[in-house]
C-alpha atoms as a PDB file:
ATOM      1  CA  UNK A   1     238.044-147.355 -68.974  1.00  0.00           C
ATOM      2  CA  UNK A   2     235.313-148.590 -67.151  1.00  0.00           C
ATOM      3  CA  UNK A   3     235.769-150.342 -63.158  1.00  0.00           C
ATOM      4  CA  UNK A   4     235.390-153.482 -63.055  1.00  0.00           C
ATOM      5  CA  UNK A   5     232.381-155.183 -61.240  1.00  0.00           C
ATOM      6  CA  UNK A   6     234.659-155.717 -58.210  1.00  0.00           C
ATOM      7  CA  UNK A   7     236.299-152.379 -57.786  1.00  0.00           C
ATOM      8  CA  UNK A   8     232.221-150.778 -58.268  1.00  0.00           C
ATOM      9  CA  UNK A   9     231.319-152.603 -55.328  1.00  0.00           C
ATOM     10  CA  UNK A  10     234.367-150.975 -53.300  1.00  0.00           C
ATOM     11  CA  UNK A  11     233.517-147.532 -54.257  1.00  0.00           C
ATOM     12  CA  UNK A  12     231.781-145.066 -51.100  1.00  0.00           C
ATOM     13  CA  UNK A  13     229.356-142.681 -51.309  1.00  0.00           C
ATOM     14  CA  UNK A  14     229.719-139.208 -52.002  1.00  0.00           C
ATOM     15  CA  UNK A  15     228.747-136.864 -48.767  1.00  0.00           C
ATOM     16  CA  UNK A  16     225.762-134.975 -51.102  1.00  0.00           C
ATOM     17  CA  UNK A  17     224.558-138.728 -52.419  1.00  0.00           C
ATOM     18  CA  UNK A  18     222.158-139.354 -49.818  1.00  0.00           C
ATOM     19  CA  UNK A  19     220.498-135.908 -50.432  1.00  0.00           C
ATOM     20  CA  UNK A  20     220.193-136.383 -53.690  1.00  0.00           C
ATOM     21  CA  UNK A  21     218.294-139.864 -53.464  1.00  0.00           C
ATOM     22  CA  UNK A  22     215.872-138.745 -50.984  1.00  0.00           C
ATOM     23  CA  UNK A  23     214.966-135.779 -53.100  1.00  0.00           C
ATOM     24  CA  UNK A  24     214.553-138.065 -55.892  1.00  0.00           C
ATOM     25  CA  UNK A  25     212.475-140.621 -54.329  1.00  0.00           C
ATOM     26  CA  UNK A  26     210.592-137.572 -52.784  1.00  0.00           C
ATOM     27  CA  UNK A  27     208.877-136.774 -55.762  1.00  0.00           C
ATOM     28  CA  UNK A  28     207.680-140.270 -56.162  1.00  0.00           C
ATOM     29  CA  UNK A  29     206.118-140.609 -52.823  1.00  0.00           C
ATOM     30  CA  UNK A  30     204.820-136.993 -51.981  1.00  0.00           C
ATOM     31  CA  UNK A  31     200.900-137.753 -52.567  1.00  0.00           C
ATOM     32  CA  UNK A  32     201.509-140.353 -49.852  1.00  0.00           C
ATOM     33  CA  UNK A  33     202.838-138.049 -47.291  1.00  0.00           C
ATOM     34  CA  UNK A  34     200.127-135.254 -47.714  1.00  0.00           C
ATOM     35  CA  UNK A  35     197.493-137.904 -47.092  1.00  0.00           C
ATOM     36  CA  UNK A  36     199.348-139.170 -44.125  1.00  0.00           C
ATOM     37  CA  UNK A  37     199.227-135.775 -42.839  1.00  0.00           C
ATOM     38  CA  UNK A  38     195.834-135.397 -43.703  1.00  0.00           C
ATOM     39  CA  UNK A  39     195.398-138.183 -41.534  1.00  0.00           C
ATOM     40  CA  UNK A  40     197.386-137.297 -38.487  1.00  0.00           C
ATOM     41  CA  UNK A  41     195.458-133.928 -38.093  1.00  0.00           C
ATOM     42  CA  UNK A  42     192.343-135.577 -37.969  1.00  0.00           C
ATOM     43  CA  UNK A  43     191.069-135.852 -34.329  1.00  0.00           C
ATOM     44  CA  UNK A  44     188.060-138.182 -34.681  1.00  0.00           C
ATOM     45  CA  UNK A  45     189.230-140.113 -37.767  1.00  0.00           C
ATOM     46  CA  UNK A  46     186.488-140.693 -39.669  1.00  0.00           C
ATOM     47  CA  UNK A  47     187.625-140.408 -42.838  1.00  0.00           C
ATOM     48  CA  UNK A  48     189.060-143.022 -44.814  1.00  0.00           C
ATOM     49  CA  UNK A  49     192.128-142.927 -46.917  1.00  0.00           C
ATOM     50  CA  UNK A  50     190.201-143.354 -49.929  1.00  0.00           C
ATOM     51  CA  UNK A  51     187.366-140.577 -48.872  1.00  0.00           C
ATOM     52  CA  UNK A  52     190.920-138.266 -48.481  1.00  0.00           C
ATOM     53  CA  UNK A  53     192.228-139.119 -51.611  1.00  0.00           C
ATOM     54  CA  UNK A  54     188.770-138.285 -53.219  1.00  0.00           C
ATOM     55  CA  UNK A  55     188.316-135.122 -51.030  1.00  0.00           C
ATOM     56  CA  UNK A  56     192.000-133.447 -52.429  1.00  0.00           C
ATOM     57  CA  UNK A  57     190.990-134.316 -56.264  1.00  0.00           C
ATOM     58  CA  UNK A  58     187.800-132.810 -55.646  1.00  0.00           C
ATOM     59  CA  UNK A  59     188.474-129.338 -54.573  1.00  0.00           C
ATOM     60  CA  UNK A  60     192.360-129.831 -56.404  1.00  0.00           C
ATOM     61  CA  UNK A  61     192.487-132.270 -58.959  1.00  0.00           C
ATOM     62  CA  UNK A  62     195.743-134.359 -59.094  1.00  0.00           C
ATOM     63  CA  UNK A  63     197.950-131.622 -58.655  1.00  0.00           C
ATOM     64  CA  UNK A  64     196.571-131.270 -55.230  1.00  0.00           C
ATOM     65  CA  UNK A  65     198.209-134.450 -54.128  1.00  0.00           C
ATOM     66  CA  UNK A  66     201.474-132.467 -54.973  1.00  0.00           C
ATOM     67  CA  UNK A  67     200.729-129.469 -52.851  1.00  0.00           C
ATOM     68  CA  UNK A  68     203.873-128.455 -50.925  1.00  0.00           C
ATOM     69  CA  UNK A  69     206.154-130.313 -52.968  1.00  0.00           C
ATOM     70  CA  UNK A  70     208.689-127.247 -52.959  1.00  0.00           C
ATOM     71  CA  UNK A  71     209.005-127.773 -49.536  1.00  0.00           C
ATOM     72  CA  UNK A  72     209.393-131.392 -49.168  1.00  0.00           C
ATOM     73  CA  UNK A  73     212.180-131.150 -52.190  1.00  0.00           C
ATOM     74  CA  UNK A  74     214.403-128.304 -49.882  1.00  0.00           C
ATOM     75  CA  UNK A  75     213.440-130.220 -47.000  1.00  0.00           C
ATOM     76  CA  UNK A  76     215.570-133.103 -48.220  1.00  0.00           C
ATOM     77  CA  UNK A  77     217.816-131.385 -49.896  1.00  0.00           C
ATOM     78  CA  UNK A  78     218.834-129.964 -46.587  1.00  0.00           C
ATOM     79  CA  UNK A  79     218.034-132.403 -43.586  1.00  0.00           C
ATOM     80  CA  UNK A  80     218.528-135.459 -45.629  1.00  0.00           C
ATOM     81  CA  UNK A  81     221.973-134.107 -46.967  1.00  0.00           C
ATOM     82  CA  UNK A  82     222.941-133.379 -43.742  1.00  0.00           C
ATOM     83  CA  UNK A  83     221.747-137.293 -42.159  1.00  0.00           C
ATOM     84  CA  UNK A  84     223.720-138.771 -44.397  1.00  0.00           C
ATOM     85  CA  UNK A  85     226.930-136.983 -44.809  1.00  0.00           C
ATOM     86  CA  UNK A  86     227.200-136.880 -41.060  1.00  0.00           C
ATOM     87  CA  UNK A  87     226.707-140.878 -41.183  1.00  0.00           C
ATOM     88  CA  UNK A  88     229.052-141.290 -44.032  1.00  0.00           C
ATOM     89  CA  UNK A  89     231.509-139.005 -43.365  1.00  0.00           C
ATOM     90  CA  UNK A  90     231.577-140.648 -39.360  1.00  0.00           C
ATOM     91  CA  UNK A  91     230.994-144.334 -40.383  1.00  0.00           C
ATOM     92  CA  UNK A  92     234.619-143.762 -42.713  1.00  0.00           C
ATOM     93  CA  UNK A  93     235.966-141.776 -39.685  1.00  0.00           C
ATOM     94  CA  UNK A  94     235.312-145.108 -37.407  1.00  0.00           C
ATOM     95  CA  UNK A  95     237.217-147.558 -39.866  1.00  0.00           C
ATOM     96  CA  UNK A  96     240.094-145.500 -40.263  1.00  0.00           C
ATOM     97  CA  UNK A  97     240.568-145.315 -36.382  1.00  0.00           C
ATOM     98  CA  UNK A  98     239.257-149.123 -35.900  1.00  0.00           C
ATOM     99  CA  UNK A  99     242.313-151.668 -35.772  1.00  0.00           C
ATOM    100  CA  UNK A 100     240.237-153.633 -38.144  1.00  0.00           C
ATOM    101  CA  UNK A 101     238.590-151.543 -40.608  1.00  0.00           C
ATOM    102  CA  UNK A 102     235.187-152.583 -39.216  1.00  0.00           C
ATOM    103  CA  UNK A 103     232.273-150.267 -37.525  1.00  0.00           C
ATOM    104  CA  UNK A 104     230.345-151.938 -34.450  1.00  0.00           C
ATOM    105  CA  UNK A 105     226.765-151.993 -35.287  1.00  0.00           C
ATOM    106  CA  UNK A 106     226.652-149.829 -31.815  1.00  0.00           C
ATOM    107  CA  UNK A 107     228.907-147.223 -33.863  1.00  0.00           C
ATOM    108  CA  UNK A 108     226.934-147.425 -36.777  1.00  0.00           C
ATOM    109  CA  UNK A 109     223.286-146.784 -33.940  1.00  0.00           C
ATOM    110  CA  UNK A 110     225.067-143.544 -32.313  1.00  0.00           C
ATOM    111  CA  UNK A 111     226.279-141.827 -35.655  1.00  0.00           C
ATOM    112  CA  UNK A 112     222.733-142.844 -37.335  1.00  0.00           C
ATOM    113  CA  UNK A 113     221.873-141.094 -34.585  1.00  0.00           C
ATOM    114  CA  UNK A 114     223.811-137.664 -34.226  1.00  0.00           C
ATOM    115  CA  UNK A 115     223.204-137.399 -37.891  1.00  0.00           C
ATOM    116  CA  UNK A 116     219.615-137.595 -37.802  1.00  0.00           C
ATOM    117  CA  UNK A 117     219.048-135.601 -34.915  1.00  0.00           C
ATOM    118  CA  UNK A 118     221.835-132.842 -36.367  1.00  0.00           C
ATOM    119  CA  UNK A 119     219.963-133.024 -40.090  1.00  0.00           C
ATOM    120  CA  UNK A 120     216.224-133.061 -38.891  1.00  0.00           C
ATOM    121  CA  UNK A 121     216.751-129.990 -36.369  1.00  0.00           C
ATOM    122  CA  UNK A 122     218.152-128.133 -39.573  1.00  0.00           C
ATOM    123  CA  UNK A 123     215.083-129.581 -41.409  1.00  0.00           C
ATOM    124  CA  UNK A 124     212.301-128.436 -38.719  1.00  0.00           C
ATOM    125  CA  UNK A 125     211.534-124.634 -41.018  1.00  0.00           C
ATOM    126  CA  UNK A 126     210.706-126.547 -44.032  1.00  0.00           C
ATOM    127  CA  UNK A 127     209.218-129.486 -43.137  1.00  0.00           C
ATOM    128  CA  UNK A 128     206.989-126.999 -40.601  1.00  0.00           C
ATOM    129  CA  UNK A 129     205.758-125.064 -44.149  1.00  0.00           C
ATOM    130  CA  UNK A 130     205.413-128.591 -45.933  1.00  0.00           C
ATOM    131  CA  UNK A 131     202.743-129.810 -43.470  1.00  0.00           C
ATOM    132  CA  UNK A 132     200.880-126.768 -43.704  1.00  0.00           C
ATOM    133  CA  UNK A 133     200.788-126.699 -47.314  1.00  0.00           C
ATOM    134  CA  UNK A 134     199.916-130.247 -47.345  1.00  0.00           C
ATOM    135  CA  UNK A 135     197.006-130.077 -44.832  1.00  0.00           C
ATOM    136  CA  UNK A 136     195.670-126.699 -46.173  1.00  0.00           C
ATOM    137  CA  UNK A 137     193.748-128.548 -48.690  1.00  0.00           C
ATOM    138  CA  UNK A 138     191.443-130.012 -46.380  1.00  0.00           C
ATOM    139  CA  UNK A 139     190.465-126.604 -44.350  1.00  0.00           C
ATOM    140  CA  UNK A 140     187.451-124.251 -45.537  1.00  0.00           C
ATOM    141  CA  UNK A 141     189.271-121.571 -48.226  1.00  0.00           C
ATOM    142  CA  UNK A 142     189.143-118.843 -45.810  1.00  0.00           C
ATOM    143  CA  UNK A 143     191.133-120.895 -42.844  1.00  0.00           C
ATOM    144  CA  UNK A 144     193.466-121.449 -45.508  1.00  0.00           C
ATOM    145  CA  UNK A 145     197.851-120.014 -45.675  1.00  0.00           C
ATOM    146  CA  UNK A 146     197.965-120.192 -49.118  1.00  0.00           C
ATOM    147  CA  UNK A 147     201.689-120.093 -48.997  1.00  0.00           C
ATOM    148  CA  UNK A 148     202.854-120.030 -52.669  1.00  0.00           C
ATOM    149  CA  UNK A 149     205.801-122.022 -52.334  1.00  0.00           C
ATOM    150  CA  UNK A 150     208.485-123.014 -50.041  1.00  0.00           C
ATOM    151  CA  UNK A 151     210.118-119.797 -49.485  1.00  0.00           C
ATOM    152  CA  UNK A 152     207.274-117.988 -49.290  1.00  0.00           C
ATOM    153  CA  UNK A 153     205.784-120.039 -46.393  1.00  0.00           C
ATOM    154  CA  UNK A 154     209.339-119.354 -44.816  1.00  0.00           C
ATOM    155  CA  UNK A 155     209.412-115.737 -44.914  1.00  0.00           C
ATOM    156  CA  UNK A 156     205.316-115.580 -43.804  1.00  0.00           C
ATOM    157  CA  UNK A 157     205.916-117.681 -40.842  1.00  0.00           C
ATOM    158  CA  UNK A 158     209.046-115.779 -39.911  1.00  0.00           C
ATOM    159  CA  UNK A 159     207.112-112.172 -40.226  1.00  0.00           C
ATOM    160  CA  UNK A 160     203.569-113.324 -39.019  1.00  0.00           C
ATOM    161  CA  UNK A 161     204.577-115.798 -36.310  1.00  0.00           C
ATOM    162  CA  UNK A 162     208.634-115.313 -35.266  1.00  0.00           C
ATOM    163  CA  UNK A 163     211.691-116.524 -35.596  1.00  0.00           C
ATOM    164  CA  UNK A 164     210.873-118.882 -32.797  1.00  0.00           C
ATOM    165  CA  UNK A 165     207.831-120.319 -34.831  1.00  0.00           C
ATOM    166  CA  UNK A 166     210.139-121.634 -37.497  1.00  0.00           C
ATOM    167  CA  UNK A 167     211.345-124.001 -35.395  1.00  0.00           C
ATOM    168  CA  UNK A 168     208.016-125.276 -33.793  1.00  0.00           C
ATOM    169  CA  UNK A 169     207.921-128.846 -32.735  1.00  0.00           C
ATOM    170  CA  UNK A 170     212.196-128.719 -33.066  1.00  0.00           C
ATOM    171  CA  UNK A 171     212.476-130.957 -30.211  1.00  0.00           C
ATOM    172  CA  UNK A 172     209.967-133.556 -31.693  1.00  0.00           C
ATOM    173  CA  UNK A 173     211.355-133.649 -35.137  1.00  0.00           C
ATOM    174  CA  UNK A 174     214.962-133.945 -33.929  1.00  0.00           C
ATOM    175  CA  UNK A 175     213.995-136.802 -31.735  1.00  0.00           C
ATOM    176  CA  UNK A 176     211.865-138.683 -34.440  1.00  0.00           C
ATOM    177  CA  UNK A 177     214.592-137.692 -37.346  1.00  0.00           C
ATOM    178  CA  UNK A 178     217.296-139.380 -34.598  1.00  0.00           C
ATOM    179  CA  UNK A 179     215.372-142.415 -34.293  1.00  0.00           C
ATOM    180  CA  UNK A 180     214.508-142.615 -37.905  1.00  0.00           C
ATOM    181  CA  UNK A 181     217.554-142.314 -39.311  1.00  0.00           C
ATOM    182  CA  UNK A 182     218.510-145.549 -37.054  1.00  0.00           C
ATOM    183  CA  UNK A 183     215.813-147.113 -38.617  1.00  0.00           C
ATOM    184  CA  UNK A 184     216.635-146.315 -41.905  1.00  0.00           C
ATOM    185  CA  UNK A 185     220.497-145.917 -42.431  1.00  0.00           C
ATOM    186  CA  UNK A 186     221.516-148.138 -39.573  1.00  0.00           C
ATOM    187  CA  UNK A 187     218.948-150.813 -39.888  1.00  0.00           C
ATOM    188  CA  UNK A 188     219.863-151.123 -43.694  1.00  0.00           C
ATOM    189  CA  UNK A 189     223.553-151.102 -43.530  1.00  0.00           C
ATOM    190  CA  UNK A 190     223.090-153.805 -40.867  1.00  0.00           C
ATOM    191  CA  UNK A 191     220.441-155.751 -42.898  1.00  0.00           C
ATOM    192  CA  UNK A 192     222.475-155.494 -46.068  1.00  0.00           C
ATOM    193  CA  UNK A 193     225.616-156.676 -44.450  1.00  0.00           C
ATOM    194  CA  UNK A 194     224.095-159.653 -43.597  1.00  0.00           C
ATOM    195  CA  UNK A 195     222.386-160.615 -46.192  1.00  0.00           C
ATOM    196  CA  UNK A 196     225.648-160.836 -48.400  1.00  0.00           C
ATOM    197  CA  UNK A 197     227.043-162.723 -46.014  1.00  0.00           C
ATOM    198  CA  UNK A 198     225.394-165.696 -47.953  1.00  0.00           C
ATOM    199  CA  UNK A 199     227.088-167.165 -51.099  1.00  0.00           C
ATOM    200  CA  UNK A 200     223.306-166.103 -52.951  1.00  0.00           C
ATOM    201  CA  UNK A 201     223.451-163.092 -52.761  1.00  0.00           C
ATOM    202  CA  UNK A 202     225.682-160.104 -54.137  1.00  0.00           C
ATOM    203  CA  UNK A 203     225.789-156.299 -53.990  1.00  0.00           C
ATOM    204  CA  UNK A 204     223.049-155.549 -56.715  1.00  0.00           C
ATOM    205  CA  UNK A 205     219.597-153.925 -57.335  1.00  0.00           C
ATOM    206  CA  UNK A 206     217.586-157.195 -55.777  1.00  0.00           C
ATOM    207  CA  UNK A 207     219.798-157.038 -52.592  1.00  0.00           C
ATOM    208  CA  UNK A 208     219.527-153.137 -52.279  1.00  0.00           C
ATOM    209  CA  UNK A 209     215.464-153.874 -53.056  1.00  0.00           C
ATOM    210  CA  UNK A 210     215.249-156.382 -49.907  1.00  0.00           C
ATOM    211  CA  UNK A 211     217.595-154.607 -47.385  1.00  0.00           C
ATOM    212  CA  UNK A 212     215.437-151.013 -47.431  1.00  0.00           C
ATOM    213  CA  UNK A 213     212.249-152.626 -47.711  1.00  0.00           C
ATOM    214  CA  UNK A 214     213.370-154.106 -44.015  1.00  0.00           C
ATOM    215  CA  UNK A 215     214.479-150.939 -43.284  1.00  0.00           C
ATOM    216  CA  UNK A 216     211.455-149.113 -44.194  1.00  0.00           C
ATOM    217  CA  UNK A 217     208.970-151.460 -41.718  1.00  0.00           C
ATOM    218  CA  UNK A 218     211.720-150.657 -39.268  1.00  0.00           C
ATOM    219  CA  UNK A 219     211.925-147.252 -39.446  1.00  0.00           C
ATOM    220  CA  UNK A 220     208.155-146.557 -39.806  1.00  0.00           C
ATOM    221  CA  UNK A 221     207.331-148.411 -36.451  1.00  0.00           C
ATOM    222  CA  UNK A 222     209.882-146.692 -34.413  1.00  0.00           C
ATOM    223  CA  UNK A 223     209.099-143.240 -35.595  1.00  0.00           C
ATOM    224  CA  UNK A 224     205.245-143.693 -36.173  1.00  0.00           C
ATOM    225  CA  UNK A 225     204.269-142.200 -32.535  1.00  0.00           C
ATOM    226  CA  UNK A 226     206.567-139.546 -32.549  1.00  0.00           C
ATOM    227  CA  UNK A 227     205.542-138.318 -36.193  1.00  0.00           C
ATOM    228  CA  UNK A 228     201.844-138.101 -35.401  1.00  0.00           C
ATOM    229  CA  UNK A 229     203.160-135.722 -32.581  1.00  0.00           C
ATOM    230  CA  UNK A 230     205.282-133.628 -34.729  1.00  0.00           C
ATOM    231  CA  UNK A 231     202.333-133.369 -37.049  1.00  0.00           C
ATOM    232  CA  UNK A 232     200.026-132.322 -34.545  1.00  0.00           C
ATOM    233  CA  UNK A 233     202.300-129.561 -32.825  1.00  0.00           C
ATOM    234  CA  UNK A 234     203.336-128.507 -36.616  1.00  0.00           C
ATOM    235  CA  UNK A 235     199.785-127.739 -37.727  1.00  0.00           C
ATOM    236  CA  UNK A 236     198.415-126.224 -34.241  1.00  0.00           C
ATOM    237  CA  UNK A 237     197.625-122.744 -33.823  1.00  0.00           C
ATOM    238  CA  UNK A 238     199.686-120.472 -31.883  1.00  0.00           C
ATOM    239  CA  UNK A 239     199.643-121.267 -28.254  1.00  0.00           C
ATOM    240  CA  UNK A 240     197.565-124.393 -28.519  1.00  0.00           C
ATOM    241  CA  UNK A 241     199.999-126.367 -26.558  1.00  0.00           C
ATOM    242  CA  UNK A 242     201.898-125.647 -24.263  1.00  0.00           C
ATOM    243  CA  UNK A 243     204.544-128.602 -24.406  1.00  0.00           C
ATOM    244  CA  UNK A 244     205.026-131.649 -25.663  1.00  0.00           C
ATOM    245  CA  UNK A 245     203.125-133.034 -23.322  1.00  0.00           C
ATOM    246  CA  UNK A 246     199.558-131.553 -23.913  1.00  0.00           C
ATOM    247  CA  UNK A 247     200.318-132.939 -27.268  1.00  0.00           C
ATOM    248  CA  UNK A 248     200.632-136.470 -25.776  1.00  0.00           C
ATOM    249  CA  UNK A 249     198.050-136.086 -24.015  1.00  0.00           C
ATOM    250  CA  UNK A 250     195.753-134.827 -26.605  1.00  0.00           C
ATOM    251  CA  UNK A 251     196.368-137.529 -28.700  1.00  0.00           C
ATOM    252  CA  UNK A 252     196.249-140.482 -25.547  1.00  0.00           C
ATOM    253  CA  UNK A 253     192.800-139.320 -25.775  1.00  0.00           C
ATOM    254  CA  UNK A 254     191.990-141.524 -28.791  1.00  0.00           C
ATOM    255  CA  UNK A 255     193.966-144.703 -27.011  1.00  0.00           C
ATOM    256  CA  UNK A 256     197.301-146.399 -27.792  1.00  0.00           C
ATOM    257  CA  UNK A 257     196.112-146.592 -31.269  1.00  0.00           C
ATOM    258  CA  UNK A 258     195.974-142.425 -31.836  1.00  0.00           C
ATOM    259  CA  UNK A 259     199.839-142.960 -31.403  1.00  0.00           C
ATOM    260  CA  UNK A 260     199.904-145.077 -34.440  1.00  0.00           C
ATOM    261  CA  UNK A 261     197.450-143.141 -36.970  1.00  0.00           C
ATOM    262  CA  UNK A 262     198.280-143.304 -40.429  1.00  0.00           C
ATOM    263  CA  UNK A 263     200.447-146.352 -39.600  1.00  0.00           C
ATOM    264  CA  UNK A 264     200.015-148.156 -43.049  1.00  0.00           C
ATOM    265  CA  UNK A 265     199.572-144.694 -45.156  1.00  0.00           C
ATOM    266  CA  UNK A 266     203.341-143.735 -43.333  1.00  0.00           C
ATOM    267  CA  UNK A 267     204.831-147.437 -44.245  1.00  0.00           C
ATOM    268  CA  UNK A 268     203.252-147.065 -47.629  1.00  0.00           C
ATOM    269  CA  UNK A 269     205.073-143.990 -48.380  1.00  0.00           C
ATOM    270  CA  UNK A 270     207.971-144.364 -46.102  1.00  0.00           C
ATOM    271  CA  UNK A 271     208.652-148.094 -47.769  1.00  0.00           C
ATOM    272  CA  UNK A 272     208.740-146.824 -51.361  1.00  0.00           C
ATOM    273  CA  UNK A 273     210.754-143.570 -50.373  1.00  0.00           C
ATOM    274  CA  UNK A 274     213.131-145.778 -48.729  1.00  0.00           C
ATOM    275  CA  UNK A 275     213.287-148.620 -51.051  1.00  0.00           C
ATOM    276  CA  UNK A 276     213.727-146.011 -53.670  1.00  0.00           C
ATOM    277  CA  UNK A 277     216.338-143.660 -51.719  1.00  0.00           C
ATOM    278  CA  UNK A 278     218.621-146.605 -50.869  1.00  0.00           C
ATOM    279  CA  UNK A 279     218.039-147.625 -54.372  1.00  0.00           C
ATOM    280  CA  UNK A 280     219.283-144.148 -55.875  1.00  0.00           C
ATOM    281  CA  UNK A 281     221.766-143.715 -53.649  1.00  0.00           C
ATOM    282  CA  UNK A 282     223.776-147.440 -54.398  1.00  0.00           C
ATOM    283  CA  UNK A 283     223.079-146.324 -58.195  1.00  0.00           C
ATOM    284  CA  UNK A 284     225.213-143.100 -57.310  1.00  0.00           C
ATOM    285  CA  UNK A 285     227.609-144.763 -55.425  1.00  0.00           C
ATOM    286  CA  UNK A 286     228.518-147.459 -57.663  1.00  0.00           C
ATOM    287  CA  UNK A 287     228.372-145.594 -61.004  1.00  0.00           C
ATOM    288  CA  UNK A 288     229.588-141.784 -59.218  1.00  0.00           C
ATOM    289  CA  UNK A 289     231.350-142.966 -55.815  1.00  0.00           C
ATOM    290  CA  UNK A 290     235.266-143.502 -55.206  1.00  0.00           C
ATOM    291  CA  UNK A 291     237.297-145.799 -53.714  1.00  0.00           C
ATOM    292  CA  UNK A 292     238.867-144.842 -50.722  1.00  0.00           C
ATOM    293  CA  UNK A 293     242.816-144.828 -51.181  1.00  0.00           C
ATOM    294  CA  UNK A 294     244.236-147.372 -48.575  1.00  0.00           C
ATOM    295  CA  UNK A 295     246.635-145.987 -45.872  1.00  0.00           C
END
């Protein structure tokens, strides 16, 4: 027997939804993250968007634009499980110990937060090998890793470059996954919330639509600076920064703006991978979730 439409709307997530969603909307918006990259590694900047997109179907047709999809698919299969179970998992951990029921939008900001940071540290190896399979495109054919696939960029990094090298630009990515996540998952939980508050409105595919489109410009202008710095330290040579703040430095050389490259490429792929994550993910909760059993 099927729910009805009220007990649907009661039902939770499952810990593994959110992973699931991302990697889904993933392979919808991948072209859009390797040109962001492509982007974000470029120094002076002269290249348009369009003059990238024309560059990577020259020299690799359309299956170019999918180059290091392997690793963006584990990459969310790992960090973006992890986000999301952690804010899940805490955000029913806070009802059950409020006297209400209710989380604080503070509470919702700090688990966002831990699960973000916790998931994108765990995420670092793979999204490392995912830039450089994105950006190798771009660099003369004898420059280039040609890493075959995920796990084969994993294991060349780790025996070329170290353990350590794995992890390159941890620090970064944890602090921009952090911060994102509180764009995304916070933001939209918060935004959703109140928008079916009004008598209009109800917990459907239009409201879903609206809330992580709000997220998405949320998310991508909070994180924009620090993912052009992730970028940068990802796809530099060994031992061409020192810290994180050569890498700042580098980049203040183009002006506030070299902060913000990419801006619109990032919101045009980090819109549709949220709208559709948060759109996958409510389909999974309200067709596959459960309803918590009341104590």
């Amino acid at each position: 027997m099927s729910s009805k439409p009220d007990d649907r709307e009661k039902k939770v997530a499952r810990w593994y939804f959110g992973g699931l969603a991302s990697a889904g909307a993933a392979c919808f918006t991948h072209p859009f993250d390797l040109l962001k990259v492509h982007l974000q590694t470029q120094q002076e900047g002269k290249v348009s968007v369009l003059g990238l997109t024309k560059l990577v179907l020259q020299r690799e047709g359309v299956a170019g634009l999918y180059n290091g999809i392997s690793a963006s698919l584990t990459r969310q299969l790992t960090y973006s499980t992890a986000r999301f179970a952690i804010y899940e998992v805490g955000k029913q951990k806070a009802q059950e110990m409020s006297s209400d029921g209710k989380v604080t939008f503070l509470q919702t900001v700090m688990i966002a937060g831990a699960g973000g940071g916790i998931g994108g540290f765990f995420g670092v190896p793979t999204d490392l090998v995912n830039v450089r399979m994105q950006n190798d495109v771009k660099i003369p054919p004898e420059q280039r890793r040609n890493y075959k696939h995920v796990f084969d960029g994993l294991y060349r990094v780790y025996k070329e470059e170290g353990f350590q090298r794995l992890f390159a630009g941890a620090s970064a990515a944890s602090l921009r996954t952090a911060v994102m996540a509180v764009g995304q998952i916070a933001s939209y939980d918060q935004i959703k919330m109140r928008m079916l508050r009004s008598s209009y409105l109800k917990d459907d595919l239009g409201t879903h639509f609206l809330a992580s489109l709000g997220s998405g410009l949320i998310a991508t202008t909070l994180t924009q600076p620090l993912d052009v710095l992730k970028t940068r330290i990802m796809n530099a040579k060994p031992g061409q920064f020192k810290s994180i703040m050569d890498v700042v430095l580098y980049t203040a050389k183009l002006g506030p703006t070299g902060f913000f490259k990419g801006y619109f490429l990032a919101f045009a792929r980090l819109a549709p991978q949220t709208v559709l994550t948060f759109v996958f993910l409510e389909q999974l909760r309200l067709n596959f979730g459960f309803i918590k059993e009341q104590k």
